[in-house]
Protein backbone atom coordinates (compact mmCIF):
# COMPACT_ATOMS: atom_id res chain seq x y z
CA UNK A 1 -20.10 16.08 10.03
CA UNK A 2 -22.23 13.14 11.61
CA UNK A 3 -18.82 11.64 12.30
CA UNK A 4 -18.46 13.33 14.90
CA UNK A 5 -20.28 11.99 17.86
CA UNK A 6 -17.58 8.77 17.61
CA UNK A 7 -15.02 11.07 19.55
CA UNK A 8 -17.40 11.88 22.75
CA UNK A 9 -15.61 10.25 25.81
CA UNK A 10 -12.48 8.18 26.45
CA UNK A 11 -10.85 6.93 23.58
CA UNK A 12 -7.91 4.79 24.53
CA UNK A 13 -4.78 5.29 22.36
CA UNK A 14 -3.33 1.27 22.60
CA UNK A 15 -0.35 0.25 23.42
CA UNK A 16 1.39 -2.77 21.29
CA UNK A 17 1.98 -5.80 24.13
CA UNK A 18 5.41 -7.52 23.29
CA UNK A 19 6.81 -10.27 24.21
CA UNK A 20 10.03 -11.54 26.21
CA UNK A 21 11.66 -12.02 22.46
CA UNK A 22 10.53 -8.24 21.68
CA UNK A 23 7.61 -9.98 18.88
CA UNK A 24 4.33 -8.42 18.73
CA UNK A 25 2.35 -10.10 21.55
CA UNK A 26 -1.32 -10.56 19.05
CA UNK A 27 -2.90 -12.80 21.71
CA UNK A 28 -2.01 -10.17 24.68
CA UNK A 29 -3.51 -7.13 21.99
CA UNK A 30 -6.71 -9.47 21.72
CA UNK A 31 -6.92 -9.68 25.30
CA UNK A 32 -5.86 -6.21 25.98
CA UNK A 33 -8.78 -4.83 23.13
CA UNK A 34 -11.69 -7.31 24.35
CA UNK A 35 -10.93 -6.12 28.10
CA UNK A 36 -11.31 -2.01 26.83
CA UNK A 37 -14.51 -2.99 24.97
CA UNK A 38 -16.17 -4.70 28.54
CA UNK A 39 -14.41 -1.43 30.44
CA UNK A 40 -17.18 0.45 27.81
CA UNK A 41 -14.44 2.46 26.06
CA UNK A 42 -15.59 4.60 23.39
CA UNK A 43 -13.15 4.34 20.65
CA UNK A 44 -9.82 3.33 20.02
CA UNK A 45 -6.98 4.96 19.09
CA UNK A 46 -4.54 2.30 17.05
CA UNK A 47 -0.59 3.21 15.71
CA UNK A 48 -0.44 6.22 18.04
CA UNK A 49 3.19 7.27 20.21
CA UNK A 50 1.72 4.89 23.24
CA UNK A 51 1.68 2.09 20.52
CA UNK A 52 5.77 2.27 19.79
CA UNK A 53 4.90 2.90 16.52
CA UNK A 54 8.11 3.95 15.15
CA UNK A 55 9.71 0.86 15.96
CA UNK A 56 7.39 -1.33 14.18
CA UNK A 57 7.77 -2.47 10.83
CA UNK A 58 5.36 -2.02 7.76
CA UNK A 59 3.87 -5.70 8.56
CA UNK A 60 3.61 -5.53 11.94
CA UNK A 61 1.93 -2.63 11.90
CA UNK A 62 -0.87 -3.92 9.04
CA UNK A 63 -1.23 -7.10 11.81
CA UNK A 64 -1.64 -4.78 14.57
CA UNK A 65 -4.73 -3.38 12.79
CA UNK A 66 -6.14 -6.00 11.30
CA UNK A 67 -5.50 -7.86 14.34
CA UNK A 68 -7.82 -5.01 16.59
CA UNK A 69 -10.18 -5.09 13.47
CA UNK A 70 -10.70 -8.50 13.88
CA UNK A 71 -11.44 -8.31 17.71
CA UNK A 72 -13.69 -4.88 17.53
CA UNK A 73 -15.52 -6.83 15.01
CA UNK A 74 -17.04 -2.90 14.30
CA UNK A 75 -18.14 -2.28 18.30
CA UNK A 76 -15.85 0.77 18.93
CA UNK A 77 -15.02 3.47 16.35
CA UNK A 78 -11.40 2.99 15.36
CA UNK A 79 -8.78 6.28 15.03
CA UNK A 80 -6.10 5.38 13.02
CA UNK A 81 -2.73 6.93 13.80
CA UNK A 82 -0.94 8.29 10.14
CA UNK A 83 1.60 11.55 10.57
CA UNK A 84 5.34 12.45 10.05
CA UNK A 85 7.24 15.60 8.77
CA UNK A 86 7.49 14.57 5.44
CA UNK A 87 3.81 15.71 3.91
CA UNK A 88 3.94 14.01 0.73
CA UNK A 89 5.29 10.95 2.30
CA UNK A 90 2.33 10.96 4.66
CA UNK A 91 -0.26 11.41 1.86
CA UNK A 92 1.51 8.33 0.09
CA UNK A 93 0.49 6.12 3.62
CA UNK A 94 -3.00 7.42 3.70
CA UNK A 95 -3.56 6.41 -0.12
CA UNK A 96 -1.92 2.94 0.73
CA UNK A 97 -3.60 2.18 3.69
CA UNK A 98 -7.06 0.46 2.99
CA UNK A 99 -9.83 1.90 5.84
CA UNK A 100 -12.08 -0.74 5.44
CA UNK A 101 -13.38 -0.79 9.19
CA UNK A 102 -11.72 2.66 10.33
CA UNK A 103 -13.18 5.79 11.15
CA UNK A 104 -10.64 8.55 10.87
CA UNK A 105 -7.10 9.63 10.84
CA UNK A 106 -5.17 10.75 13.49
CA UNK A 107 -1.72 12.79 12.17
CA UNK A 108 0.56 14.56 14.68
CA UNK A 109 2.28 17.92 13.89
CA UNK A 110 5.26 17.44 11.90
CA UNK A 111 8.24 16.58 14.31
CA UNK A 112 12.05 17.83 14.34
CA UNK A 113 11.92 19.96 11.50
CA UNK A 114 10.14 22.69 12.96
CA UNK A 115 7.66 24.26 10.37
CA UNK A 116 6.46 27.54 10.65
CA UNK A 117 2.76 28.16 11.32
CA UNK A 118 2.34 28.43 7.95
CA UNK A 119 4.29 25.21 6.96
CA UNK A 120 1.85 23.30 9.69
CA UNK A 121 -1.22 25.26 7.79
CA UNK A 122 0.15 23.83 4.50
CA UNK A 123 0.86 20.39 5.81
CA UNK A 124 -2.68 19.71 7.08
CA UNK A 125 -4.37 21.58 4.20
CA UNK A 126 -2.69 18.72 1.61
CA UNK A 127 -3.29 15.92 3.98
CA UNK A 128 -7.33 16.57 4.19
CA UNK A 129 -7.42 17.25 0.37
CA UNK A 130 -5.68 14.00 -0.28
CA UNK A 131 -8.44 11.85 1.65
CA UNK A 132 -11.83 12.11 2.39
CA UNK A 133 -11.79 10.73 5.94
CA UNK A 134 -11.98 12.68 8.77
CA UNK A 135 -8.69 13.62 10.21
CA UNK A 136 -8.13 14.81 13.90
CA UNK A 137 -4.99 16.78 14.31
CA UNK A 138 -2.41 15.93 16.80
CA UNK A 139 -0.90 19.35 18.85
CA UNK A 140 1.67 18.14 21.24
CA UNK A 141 4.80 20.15 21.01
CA UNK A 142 6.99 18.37 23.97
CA UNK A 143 7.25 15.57 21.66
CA UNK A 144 7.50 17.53 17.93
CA UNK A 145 9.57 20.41 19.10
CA UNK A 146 6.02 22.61 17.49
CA UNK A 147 2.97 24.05 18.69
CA UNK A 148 -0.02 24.24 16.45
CA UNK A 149 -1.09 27.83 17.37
CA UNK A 150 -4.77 28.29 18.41
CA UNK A 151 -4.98 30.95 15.53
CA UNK A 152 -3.75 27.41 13.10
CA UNK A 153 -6.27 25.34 14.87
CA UNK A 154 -8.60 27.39 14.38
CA UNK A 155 -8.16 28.39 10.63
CA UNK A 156 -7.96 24.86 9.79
CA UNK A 157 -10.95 23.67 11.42
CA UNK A 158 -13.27 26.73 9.48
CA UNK A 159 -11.44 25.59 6.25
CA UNK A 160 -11.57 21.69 6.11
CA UNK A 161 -14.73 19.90 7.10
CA UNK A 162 -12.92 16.72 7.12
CA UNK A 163 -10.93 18.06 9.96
CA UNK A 164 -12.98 17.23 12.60
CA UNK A 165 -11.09 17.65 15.46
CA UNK A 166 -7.79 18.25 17.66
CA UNK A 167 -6.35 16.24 20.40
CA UNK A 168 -4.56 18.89 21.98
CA UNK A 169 -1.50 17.98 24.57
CA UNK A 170 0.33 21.48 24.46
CA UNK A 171 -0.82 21.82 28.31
CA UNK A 172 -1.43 25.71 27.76
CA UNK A 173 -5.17 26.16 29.10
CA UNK A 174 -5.42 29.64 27.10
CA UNK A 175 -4.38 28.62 24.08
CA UNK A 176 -6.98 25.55 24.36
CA UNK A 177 -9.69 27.73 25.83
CA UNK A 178 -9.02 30.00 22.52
CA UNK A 179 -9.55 26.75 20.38
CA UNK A 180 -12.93 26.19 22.21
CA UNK A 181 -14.13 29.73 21.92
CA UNK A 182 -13.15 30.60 18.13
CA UNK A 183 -13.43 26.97 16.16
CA UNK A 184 -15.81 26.00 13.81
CA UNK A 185 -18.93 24.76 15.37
CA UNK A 186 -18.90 21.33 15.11
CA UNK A 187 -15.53 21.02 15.43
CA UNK A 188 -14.22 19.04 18.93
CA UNK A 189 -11.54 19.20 21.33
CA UNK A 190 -10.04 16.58 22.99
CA UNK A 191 -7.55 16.56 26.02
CA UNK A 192 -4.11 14.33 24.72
CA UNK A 193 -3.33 15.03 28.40
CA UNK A 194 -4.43 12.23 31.55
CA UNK A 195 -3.80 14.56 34.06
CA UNK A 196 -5.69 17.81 32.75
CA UNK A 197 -8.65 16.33 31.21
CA UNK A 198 -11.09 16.92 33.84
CA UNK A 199 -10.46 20.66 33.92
CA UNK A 200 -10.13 20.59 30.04
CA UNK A 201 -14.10 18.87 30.04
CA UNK A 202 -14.48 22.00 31.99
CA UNK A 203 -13.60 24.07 29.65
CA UNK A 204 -15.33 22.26 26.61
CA UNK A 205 -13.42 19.74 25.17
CA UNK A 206 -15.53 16.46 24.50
CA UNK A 207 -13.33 13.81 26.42
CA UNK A 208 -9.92 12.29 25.94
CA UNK A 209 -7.43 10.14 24.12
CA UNK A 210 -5.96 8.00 27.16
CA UNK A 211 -3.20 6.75 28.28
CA UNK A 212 -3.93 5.66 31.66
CA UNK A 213 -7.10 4.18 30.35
CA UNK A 214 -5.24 0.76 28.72
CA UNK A 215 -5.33 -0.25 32.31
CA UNK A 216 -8.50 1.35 34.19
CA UNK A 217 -11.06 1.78 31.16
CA UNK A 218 -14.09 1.70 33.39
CA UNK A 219 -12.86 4.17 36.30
CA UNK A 220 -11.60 6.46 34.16
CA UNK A 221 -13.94 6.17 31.35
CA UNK A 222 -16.39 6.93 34.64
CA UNK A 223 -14.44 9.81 35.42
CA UNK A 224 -15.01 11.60 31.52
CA UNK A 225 -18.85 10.53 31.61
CA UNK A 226 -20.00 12.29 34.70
CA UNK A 227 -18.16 15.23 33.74
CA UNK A 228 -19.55 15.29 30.27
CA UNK A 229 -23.11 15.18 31.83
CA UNK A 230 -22.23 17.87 34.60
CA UNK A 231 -21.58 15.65 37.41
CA UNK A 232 -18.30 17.82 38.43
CA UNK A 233 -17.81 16.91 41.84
CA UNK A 234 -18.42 13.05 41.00
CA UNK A 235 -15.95 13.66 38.42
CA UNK A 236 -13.38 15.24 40.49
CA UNK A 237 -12.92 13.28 43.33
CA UNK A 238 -12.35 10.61 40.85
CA UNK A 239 -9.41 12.76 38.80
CA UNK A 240 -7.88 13.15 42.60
CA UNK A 241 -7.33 9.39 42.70
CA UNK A 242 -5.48 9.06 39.41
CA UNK A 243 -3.73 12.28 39.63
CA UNK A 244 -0.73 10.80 41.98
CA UNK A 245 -0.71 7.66 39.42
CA UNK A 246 -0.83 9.75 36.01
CA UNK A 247 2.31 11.67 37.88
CA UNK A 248 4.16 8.37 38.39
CA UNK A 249 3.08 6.80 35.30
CA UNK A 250 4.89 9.30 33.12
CA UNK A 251 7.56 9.74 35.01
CA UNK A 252 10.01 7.77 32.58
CA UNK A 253 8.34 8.49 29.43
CA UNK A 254 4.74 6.79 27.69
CA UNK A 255 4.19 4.00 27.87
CA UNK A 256 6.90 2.43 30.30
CA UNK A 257 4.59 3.37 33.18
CA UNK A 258 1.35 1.95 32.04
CA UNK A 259 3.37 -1.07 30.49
CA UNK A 260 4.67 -1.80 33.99
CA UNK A 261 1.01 -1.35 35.36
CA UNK A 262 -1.07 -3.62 32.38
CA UNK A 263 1.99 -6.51 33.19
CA UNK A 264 1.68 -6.06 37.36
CA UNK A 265 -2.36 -6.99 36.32
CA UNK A 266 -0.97 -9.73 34.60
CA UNK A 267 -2.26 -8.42 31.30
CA UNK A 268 0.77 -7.80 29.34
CA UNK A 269 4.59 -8.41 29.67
CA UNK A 270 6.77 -5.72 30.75
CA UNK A 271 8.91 -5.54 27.63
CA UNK A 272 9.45 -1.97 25.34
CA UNK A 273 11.35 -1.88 22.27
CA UNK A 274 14.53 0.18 22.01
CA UNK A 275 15.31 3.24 22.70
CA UNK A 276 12.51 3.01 25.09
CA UNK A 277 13.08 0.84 28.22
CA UNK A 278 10.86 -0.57 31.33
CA UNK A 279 10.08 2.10 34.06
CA UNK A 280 12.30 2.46 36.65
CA UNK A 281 9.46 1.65 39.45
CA UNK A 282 9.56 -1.84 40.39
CA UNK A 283 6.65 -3.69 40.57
CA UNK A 284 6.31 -4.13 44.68
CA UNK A 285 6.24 -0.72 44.47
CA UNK A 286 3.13 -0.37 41.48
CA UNK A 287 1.32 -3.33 43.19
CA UNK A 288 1.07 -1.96 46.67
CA UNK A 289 -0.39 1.64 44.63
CA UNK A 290 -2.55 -0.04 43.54
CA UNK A 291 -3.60 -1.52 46.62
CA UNK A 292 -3.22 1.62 47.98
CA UNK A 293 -6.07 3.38 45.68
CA UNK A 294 -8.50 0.44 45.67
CA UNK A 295 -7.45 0.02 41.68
């Protein structure tokens, strides 16, 4: 699909600023969106896990987008976030949602109910015969409690050309490497994983989803490009900067730590909604890190 060139790079998956009252912070996401697009992100991610999405309601989360719709104003390619574990209930959202200015759909394996690999088969199968967007599967089991076998991956992405792509978090380099090898052409990979995605650009896969880009677009966005284009030991002594930060970072769970680093730049304020909570790293400590690294 011509789609598919959108997903080369760093895409950032956003997080949703709050404020000290716990409301949806829409001039901090305006702020936070213009300052990805002048960092020369390559596409956004919106409604992902590092947005809080479960803890948003129906409206805010139709705000959120139109609210990053409004400030792309069509620059960046846009990857809506739409999964769960109940499949029809998941089709029902991606008929709702209008996708007027979005590019494709970004569903995560189904969660706590533990399919088998032939449930997950069966689950993706009815979601990209219910639209014709492009979807990009979600594999990251420490969150679901389910792995999206390479052999899945891999059978989906020769039977669906609307399934363009995985962003794959599982962490398990042969399974990945197996994905790379054995998928369907024009079918990407990308890393779901900060910390690995250097080696994983290695290996084949086209870039990242980011976390740890919200806060340093441009230095890590630097880090994907030169390894794209071969520059691996350009690349890698910028992943050795980040890799003591992406550590610390998810140390008490995503997006606490790149919460507490956007509000230290005095992007965002430091406020998650329940059950999540602030990091445990005070800021003295994330300021002089920062110092520390020249960030």
């Amino acid at each position: 699909m011509i789609f598919n060139n959108k997903l080369m790079g760093m895409g950032v998956a956003l997080v949703t600023p709050f404020k000290k009252d716990y409301a949806v912070d829409f001039d901090a996401l305006r702020k936070l969106v213009e300052y990805q697009i002048e960092g020369g992100v390559d596409y956004f991610v919106v409604l992902g896990t590092t947005g809080e999405t479960p803890t948003l309601s129906d409206e805010e989360k139709q705000m959120v987008i139109k609210t990053i719709l409004e400030v792309n104003a069509g620059r960046k390619p846009i990857v809506l976030g739409i999964g769960g574990n109940n499949t029809m209930g998941v089709v029902e959202q991606i008929k709702r949602q209008d996708f007027e200015g979005i590019d494709a759909i970004l569903s995560v394996a189904p969660f706590y109910n533990k399919p088998s690999q032939a449930g997950i088969y069966q689950h993706y199968k009815t979601i990209a015969e219910s639209t014709t967007m492009p979807v990009i599967l979600y594999n990251v089991p420490g969150r679901t409690g389910v792995n999206i076998s390479a052999e899945t991956t891999i059978r989906l992405s020769h039977d669906f050309e609307n399934i363009v792509a995985i962003k794959e978090a599982s962490g398990n380099f042969r399974q990945i490497d197996e994905i790379i090898k054995n998928k369907r052409s024009d079918f990407m990979v990308i890393s779901g994983d900060d910390g690995i995605t250097f080696p994983l650009i290695a290996l084949g896969a086209v870039g990242v989803i980011s976390v740890v880009g919200n806060a340093f677009p441009k230095e890590f966005g630097r880090m994907v490009r030169l390894a794209l284009h071969g520059d691996l030991s350009g690349a890698r002594e910028i992943h050795y900067r980040f890799v003591e930060m992406i550590e610390v970072l998810f140390a008490d769970g995503n997006p606490a730590g790149v919460k507490s680093v956007l509000s230290c730049m005095g992007m965002i304020e430091n406020v998650l909604r329940l059950p999540l909570v602030p990091t445990r790293n005070n800021e003295e400590w994330v300021l002089n890190f920062l110092k520390k690294r020249g960030m």
